[in-house]
N, C-alpha and C. Protein backbone atom coordinates (compact mmCIF):
# COMPACT_ATOMS: atom_id res chain seq x y z
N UNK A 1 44.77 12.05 -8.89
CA UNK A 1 43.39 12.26 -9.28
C UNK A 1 42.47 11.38 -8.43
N UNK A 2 41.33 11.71 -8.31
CA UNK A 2 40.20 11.37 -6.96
C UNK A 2 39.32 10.49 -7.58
N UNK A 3 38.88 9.85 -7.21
CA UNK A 3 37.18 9.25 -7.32
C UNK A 3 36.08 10.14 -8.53
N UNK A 4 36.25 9.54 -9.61
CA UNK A 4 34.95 10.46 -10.17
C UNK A 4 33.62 10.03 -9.10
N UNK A 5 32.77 11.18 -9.09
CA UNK A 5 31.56 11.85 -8.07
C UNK A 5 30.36 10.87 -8.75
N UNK A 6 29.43 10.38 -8.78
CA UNK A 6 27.95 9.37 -9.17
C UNK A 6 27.14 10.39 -8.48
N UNK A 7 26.09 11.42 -9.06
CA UNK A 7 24.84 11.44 -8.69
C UNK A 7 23.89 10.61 -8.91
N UNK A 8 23.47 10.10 -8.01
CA UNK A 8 22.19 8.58 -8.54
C UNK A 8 21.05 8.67 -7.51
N UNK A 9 19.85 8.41 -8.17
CA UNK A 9 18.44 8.51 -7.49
C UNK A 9 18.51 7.44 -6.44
N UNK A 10 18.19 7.20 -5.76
CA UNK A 10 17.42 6.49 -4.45
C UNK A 10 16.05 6.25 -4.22
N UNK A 11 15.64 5.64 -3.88
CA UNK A 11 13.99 5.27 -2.79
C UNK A 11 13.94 6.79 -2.55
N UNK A 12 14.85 7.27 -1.41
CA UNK A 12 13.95 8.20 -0.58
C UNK A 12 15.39 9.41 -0.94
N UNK A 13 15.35 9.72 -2.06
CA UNK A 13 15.76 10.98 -2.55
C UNK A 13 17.11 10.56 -3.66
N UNK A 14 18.53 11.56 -3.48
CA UNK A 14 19.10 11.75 -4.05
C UNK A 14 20.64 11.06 -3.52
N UNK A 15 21.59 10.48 -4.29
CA UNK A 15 23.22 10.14 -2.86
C UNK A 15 24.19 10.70 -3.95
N UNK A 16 25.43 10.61 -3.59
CA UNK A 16 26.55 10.65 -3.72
C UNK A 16 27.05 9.54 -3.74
N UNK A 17 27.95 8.94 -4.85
CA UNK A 17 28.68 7.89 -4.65
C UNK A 17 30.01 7.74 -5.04
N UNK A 18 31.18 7.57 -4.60
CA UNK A 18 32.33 7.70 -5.10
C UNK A 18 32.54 6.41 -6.61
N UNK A 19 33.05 6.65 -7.43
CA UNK A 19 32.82 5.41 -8.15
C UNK A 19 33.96 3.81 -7.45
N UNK A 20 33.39 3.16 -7.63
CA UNK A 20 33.79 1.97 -7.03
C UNK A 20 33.56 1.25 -5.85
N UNK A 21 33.03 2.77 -4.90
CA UNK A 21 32.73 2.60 -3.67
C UNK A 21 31.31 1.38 -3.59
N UNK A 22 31.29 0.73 -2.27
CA UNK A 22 30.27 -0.05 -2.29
C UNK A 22 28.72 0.80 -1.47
N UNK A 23 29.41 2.23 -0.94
CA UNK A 23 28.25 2.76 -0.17
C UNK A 23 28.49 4.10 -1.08
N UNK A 24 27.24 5.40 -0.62
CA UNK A 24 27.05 6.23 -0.63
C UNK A 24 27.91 6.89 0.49
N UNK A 25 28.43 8.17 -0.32
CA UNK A 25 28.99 8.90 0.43
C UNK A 25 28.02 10.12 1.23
N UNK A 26 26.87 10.58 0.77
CA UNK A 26 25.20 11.18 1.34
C UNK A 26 24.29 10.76 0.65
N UNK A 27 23.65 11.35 1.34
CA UNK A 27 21.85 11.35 0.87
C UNK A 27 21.61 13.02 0.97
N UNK A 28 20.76 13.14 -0.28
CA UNK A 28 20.18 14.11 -0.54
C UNK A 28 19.01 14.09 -0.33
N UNK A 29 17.81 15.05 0.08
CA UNK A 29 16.01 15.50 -0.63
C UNK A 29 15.93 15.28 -1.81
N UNK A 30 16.82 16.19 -2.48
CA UNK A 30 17.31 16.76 -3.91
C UNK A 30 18.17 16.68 -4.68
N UNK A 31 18.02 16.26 -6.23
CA UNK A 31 19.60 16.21 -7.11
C UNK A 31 20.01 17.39 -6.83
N UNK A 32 19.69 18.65 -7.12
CA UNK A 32 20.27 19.54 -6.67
C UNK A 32 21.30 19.67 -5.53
N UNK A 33 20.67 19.58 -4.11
CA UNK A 33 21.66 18.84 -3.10
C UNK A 33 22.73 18.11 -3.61
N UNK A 34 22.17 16.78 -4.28
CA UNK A 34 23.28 15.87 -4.40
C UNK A 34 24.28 16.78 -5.29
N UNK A 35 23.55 17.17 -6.59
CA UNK A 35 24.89 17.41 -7.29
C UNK A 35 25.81 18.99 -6.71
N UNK A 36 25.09 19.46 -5.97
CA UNK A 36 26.63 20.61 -4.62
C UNK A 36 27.14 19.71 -4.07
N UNK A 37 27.26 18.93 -3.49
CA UNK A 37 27.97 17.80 -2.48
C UNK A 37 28.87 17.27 -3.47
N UNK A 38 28.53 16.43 -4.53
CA UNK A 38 29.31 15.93 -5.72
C UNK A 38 30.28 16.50 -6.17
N UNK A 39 29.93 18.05 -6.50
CA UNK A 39 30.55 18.81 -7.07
C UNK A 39 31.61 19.54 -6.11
N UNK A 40 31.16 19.46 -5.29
CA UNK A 40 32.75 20.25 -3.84
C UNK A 40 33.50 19.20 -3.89
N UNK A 41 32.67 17.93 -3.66
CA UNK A 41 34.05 16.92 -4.05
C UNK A 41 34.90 16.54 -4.95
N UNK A 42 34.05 16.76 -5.87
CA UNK A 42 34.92 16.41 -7.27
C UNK A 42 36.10 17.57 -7.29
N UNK A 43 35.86 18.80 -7.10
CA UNK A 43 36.50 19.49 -6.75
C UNK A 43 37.70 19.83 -6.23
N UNK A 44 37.57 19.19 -5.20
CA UNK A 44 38.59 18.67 -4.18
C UNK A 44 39.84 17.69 -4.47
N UNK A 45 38.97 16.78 -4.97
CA UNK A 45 39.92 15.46 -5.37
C UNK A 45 40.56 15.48 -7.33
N UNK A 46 39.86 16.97 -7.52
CA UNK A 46 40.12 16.62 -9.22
C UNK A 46 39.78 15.80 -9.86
N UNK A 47 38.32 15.31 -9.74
CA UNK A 47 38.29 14.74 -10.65
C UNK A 47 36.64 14.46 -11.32
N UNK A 48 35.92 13.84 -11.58
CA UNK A 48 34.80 14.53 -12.36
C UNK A 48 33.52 13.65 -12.01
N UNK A 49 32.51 14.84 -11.87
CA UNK A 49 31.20 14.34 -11.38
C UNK A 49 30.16 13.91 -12.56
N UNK A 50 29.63 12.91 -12.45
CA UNK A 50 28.72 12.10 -13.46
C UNK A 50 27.26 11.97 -12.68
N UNK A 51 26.42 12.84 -13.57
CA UNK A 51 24.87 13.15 -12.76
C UNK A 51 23.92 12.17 -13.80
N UNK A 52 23.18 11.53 -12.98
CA UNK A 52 22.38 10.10 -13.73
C UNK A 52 21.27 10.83 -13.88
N UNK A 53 20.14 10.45 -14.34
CA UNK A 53 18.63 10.63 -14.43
C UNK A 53 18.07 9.57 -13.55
N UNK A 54 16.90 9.72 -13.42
CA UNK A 54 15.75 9.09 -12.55
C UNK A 54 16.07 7.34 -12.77
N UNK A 55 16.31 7.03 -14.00
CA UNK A 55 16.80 5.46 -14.74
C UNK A 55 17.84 5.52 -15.09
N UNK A 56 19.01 6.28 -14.46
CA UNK A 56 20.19 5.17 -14.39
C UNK A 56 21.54 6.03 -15.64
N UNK A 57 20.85 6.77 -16.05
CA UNK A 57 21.75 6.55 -17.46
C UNK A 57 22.29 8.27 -17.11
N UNK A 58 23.32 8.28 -17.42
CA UNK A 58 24.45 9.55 -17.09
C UNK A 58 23.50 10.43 -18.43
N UNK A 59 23.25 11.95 -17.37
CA UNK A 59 22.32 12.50 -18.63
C UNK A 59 23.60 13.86 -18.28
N UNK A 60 24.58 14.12 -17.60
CA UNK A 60 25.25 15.35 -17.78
C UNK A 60 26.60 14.95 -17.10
N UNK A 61 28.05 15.60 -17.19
CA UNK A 61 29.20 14.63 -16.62
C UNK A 61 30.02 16.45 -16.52
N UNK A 62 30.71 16.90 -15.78
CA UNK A 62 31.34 17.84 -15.37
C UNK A 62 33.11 17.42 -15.02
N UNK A 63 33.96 18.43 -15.30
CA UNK A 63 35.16 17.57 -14.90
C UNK A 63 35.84 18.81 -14.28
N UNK A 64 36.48 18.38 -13.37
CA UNK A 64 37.23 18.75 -12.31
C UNK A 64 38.98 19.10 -12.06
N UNK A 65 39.73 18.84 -13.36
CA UNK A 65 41.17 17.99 -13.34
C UNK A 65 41.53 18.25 -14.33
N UNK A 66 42.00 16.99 -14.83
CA UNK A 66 42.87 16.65 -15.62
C UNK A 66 40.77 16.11 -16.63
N UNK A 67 40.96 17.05 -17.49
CA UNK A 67 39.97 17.00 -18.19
C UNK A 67 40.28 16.48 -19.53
N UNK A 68 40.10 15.15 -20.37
CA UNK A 68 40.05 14.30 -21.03
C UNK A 68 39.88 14.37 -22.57
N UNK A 69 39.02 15.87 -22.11
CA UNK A 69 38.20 15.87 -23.51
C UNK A 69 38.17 17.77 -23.71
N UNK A 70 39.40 18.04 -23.01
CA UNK A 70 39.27 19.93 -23.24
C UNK A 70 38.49 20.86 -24.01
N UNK A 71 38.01 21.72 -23.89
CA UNK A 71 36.93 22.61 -24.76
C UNK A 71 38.03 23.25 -26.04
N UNK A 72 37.95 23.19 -27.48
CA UNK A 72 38.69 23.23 -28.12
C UNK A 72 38.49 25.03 -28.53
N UNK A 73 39.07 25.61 -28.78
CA UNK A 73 39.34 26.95 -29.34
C UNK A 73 39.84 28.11 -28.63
């Protein structure tokens, strides 16, 4: 299983961050942007993208994998 995906705001737009990582993996214009980029990756690596709001705080989380919390019925 991969890197869960960080959409997080910036100064001058939107990034990608792997969690743990000390850099951004892009820069976006747009969350939108960011969260396609996030999301091919998470993709990829299986494992799950976490999209922040403007301040920081995880407002939506998508999973990719080995999903934690399965949709029940």
């Amino acid at each position: 299983m991969g890197k869960n995906q960080h959409v997080v705001k910036r100064s001058d737009g939107w990034a990608v961050r792997g969690a743990g990582n000390s850099r951004d993996t892009s820069h976006h214009a747009t969350q939108g942007e960011a969260i396609n980029a996030a999301r091919q990756i998470a993709q990829n690596q299986q494992s799950e993208m976490l999209i922040h709001n403007r301040q920081g705080q995880i407002r939506a989380r998508d999973s990719f994998g080995n999903d934690p919390h399965p949709p029940k019925g």
